[in-house]
C-alpha atoms as a PDB file:
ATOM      1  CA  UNK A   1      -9.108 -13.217   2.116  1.00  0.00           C
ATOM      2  CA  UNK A   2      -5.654 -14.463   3.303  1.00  0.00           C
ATOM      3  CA  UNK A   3      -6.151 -14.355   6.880  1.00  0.00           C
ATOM      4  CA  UNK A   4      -8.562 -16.458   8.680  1.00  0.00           C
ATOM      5  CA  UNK A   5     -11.029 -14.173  10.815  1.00  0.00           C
ATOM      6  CA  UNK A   6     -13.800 -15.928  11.769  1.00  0.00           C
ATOM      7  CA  UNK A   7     -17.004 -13.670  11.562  1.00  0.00           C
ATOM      8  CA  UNK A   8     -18.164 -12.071  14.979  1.00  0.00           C
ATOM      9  CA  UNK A   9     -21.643 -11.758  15.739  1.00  0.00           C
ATOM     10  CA  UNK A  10     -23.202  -8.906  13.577  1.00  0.00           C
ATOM     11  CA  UNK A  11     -25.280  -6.079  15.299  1.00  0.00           C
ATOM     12  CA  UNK A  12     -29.039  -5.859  14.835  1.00  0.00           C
ATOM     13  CA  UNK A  13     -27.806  -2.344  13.083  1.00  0.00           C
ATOM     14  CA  UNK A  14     -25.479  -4.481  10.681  1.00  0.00           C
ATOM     15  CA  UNK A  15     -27.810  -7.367  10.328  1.00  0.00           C
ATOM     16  CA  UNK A  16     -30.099  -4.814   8.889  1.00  0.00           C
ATOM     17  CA  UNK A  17     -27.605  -3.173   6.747  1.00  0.00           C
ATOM     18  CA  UNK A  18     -26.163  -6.809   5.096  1.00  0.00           C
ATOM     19  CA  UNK A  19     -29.614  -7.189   4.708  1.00  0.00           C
ATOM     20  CA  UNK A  20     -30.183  -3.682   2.951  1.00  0.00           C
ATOM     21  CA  UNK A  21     -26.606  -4.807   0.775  1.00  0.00           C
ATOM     22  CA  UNK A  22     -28.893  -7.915  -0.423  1.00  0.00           C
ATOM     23  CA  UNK A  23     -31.773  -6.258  -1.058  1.00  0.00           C
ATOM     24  CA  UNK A  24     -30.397  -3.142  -3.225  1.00  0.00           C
ATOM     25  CA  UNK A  25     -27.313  -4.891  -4.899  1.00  0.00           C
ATOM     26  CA  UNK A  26     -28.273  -8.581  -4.180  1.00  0.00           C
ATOM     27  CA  UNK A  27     -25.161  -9.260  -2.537  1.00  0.00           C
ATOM     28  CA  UNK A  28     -23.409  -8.234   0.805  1.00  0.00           C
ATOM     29  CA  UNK A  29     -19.495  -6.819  -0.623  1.00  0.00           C
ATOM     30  CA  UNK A  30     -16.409  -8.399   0.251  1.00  0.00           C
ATOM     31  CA  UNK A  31     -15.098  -5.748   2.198  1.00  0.00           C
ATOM     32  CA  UNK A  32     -17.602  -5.576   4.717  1.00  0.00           C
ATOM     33  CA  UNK A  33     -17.721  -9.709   5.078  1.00  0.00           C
ATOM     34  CA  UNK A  34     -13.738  -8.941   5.748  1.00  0.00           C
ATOM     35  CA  UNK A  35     -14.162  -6.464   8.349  1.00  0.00           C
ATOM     36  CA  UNK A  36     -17.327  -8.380  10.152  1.00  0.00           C
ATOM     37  CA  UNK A  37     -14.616 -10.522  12.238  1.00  0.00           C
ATOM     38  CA  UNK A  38     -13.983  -7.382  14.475  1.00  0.00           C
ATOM     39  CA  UNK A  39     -18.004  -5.177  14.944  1.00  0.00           C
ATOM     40  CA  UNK A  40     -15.751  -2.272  16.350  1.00  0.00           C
ATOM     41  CA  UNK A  41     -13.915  -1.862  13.030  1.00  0.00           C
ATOM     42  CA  UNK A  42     -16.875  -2.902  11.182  1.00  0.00           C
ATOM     43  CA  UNK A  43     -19.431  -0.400  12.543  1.00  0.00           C
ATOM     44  CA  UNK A  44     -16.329   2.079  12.169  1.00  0.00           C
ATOM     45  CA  UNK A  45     -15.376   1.146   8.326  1.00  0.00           C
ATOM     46  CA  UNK A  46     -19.087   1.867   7.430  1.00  0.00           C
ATOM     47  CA  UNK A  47     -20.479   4.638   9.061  1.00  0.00           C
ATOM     48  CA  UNK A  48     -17.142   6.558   7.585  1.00  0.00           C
ATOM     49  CA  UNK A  49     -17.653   4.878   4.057  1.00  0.00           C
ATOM     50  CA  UNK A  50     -21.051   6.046   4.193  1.00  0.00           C
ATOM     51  CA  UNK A  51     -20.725   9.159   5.222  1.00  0.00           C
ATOM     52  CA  UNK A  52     -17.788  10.109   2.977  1.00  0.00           C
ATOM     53  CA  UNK A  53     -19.757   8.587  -0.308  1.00  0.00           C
ATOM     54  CA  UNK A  54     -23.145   8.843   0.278  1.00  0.00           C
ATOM     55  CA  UNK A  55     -23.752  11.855   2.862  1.00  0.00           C
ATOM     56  CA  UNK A  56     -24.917  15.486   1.163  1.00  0.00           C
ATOM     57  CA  UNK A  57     -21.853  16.713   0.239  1.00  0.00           C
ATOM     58  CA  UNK A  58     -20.962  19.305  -2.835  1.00  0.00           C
ATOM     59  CA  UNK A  59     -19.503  16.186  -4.929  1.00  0.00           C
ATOM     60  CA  UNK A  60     -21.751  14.300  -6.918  1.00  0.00           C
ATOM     61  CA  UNK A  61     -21.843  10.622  -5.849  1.00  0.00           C
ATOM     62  CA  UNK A  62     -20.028   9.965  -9.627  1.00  0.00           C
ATOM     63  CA  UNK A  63     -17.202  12.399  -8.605  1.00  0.00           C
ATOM     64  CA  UNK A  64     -16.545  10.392  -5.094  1.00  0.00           C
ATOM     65  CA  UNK A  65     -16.725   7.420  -6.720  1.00  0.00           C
ATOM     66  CA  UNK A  66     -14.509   8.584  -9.288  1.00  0.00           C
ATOM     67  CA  UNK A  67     -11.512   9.821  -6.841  1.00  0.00           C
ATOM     68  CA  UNK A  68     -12.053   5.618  -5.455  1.00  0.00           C
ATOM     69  CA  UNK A  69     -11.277   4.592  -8.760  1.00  0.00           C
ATOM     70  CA  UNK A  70      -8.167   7.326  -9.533  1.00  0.00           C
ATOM     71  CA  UNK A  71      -6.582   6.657  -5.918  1.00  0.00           C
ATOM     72  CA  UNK A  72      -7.398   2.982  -6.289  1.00  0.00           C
ATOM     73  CA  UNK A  73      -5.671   2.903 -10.084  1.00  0.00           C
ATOM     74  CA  UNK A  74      -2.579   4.725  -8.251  1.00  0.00           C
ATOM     75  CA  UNK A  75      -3.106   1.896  -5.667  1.00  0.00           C
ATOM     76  CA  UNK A  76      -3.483  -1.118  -8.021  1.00  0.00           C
ATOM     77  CA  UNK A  77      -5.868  -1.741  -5.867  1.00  0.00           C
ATOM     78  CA  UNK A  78      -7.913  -4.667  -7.179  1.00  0.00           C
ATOM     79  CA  UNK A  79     -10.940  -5.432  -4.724  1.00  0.00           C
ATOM     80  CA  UNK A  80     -11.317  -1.335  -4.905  1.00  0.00           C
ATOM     81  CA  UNK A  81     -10.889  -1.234  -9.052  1.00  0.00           C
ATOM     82  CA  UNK A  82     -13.615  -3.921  -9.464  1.00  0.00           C
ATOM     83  CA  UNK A  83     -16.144  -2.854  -7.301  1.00  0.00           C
ATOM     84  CA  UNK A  84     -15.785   1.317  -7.955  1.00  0.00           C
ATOM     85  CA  UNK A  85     -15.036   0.838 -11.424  1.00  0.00           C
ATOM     86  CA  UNK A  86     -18.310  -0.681 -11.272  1.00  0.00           C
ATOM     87  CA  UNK A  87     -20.083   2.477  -9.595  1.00  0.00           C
ATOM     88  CA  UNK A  88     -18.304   4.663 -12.100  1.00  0.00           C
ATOM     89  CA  UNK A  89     -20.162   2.775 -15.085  1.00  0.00           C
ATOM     90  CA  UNK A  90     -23.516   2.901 -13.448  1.00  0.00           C
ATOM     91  CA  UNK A  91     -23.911   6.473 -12.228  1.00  0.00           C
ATOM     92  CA  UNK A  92     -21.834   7.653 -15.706  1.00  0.00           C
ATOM     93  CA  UNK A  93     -23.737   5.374 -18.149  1.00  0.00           C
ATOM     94  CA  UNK A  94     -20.408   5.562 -19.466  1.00  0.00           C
ATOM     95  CA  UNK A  95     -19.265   1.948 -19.479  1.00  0.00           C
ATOM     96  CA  UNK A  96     -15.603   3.323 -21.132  1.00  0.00           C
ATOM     97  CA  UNK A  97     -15.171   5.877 -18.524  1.00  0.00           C
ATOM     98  CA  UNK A  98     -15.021   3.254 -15.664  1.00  0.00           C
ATOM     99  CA  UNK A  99     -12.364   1.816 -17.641  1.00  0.00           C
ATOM    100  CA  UNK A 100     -10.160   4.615 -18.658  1.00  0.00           C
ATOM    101  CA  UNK A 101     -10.529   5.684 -14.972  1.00  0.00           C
ATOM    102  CA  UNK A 102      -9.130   2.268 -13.909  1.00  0.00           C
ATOM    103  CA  UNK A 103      -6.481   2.025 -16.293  1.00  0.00           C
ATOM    104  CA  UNK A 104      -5.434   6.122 -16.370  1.00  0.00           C
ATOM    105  CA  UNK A 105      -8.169   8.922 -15.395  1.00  0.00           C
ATOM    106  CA  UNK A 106      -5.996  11.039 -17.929  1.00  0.00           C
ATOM    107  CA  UNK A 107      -6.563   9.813 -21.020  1.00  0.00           C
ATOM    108  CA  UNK A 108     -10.481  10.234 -20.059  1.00  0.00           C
ATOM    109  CA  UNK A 109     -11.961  13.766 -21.638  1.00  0.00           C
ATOM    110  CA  UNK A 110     -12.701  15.191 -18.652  1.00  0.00           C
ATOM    111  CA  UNK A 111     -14.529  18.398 -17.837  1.00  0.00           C
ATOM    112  CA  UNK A 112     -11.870  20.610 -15.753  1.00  0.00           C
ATOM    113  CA  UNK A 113     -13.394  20.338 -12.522  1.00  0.00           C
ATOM    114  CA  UNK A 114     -12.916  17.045 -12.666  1.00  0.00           C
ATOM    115  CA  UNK A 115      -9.419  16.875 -13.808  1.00  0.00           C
ATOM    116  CA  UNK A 116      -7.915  19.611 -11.014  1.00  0.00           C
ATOM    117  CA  UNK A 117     -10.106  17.046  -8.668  1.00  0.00           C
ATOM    118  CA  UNK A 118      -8.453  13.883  -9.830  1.00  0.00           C
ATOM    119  CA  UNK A 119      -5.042  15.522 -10.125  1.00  0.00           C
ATOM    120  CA  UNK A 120      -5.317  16.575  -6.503  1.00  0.00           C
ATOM    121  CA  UNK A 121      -6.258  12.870  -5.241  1.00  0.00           C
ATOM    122  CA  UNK A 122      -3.417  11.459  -7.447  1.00  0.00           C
ATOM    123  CA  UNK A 123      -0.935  13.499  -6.180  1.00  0.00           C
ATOM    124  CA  UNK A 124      -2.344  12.938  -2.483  1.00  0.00           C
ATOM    125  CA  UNK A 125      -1.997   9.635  -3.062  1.00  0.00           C
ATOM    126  CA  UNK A 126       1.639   9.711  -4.591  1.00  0.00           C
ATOM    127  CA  UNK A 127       2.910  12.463  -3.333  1.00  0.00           C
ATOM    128  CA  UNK A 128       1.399  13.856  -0.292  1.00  0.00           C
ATOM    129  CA  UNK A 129       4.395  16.037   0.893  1.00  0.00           C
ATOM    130  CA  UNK A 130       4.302  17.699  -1.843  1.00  0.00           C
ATOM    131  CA  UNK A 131       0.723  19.461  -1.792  1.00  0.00           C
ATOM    132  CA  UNK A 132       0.750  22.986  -0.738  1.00  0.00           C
ATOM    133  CA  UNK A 133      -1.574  25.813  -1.506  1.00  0.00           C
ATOM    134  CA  UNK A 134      -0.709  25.942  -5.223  1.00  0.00           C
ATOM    135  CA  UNK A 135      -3.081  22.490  -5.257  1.00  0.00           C
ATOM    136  CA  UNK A 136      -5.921  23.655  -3.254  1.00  0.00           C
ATOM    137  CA  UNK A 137      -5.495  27.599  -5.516  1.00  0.00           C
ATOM    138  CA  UNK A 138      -6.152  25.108  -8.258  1.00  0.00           C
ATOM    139  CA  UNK A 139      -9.180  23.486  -6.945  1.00  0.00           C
ATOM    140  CA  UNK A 140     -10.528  26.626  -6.341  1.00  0.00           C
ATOM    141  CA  UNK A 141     -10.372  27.835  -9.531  1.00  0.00           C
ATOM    142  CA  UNK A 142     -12.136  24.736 -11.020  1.00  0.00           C
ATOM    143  CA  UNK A 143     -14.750  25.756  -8.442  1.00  0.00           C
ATOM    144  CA  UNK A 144     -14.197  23.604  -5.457  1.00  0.00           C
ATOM    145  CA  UNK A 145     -14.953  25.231  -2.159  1.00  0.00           C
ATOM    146  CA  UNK A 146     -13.130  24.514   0.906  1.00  0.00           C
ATOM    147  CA  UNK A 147     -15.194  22.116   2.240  1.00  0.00           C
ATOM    148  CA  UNK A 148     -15.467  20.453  -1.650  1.00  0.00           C
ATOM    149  CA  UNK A 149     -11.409  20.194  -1.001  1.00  0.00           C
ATOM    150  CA  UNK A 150     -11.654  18.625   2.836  1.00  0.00           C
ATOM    151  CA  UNK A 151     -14.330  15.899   0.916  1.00  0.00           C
ATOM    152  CA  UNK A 152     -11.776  15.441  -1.521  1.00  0.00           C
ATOM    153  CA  UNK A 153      -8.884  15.298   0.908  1.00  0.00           C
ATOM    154  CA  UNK A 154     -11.433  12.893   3.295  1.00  0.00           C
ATOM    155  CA  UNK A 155     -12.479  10.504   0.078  1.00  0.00           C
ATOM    156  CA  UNK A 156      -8.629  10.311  -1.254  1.00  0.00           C
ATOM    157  CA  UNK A 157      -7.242   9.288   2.219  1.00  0.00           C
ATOM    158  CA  UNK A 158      -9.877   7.056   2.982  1.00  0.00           C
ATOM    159  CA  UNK A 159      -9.516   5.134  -0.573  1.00  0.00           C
ATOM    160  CA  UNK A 160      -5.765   4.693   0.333  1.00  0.00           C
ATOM    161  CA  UNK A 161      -6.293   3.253   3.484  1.00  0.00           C
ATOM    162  CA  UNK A 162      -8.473   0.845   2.161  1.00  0.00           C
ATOM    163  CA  UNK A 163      -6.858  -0.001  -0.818  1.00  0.00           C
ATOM    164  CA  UNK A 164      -3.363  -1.069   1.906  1.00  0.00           C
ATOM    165  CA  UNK A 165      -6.052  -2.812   3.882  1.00  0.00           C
ATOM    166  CA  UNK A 166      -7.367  -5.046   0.753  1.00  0.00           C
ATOM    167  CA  UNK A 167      -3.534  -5.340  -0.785  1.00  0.00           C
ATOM    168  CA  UNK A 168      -2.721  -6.348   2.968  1.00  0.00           C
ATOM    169  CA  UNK A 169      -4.841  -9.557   3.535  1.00  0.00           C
ATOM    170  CA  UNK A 170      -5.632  -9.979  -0.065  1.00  0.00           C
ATOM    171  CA  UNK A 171      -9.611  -8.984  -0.119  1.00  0.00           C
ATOM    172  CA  UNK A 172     -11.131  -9.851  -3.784  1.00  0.00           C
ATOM    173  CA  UNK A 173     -13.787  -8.109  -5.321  1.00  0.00           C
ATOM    174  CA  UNK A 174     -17.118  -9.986  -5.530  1.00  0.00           C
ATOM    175  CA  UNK A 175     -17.767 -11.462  -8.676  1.00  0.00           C
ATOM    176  CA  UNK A 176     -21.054  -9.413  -9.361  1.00  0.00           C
ATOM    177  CA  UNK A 177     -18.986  -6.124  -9.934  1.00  0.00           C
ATOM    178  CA  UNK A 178     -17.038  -7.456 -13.060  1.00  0.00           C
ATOM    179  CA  UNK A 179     -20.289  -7.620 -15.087  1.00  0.00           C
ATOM    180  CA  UNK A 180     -22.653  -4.543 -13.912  1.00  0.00           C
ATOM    181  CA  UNK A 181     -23.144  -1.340 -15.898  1.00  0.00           C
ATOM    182  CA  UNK A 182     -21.237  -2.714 -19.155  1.00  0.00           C
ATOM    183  CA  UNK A 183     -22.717  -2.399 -22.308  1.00  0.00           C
ATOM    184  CA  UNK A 184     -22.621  -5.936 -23.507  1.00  0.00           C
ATOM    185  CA  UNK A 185     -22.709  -4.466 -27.379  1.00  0.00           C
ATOM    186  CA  UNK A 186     -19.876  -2.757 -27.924  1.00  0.00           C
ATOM    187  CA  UNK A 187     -17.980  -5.323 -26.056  1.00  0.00           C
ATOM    188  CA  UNK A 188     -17.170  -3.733 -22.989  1.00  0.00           C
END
């Protein structure tokens, strides 16, 4: 990172969750060592990261993690391309499909639902004077509810916080993500 925050003193509650990060992933990410200067903002980056991607919600995990990697593309986000790229592989199978959602979610074949989602993000990310009811009338039709479009609404904003937050003091992705969920063979 380009600033030099010396790490505060962690809460038994975030002790335990680095420690959770090491034991399920065998490394603690980048973005929470970056934000563990200040507990405040720390405790307040993960409890909404957590419950935006991993709370019941009616998107999949792969379709939250998949708006990350379409906001973060729009973004050129790196820190958020490496390490959500890398969830798209693992809960797809689909190492090419973490790529082409890097790179551009449009030349992915996509069911519809997920292109009216990704669509919406993109333009909420580029554009976000421009959405109007036309957007969320589309969502519905590809069978969003209205809470399905405040998740996606919640999940797009978030990403591009975080992706001006990385750009911003230059947070890199840990190393780990480059290599998970590829399949070695066809030389992905």
């Amino acid at each position: 990172m380009a600033l030099d925050l010396p790490p505060g003193e962690l809460s038994p509650e975030m002790q335990a969750y680095f420690a959770k990060c090491e034991e399920k992933i065998g490394f603690v990410p980048n973005v929470l060592v970056a934000y563990a200067h200040d507990r405040a903002k720390l405790d307040a980056f993960a409890a909404m990261y957590n419950d935006l991607m991993l709370a019941p919600s009616g998107l999949s995990k792969l379709e939250r993690e998949m708006i990350a990697v379409a906001v973060s593309s729009q973004n050129r986000c790196y820190y958020c391309l490496a390490a959500h790229g890398a969830a798209v592989r693992q809960l797809s199978g689909d190492p090419a499909l973490g790529e082409l959602m890097a790179m551009n979610y449009r030349a992915a074949r996509l069911a519809p639902r997920h292109r009216a989602m990704l669509d919406f993000a993109v333009t909420l990310t580029v554009e976000p004077w421009s959405v109007g009811d036309e957007h969320r009338a589309a969502l519905r039709k590809a069978g969003f509810s209205d809470r399905d479009i405040w998740d996606i609404s919640a999940v797009s904003a978030f990403f591009n916080m975080s992706n001006r937050m990385a750009s911003a003091v230059d947070m890199r992705p840990n190393s780990e993500y480059h290599g998970q969920a590829r399949n070695h063979e066809s030389g992905l």
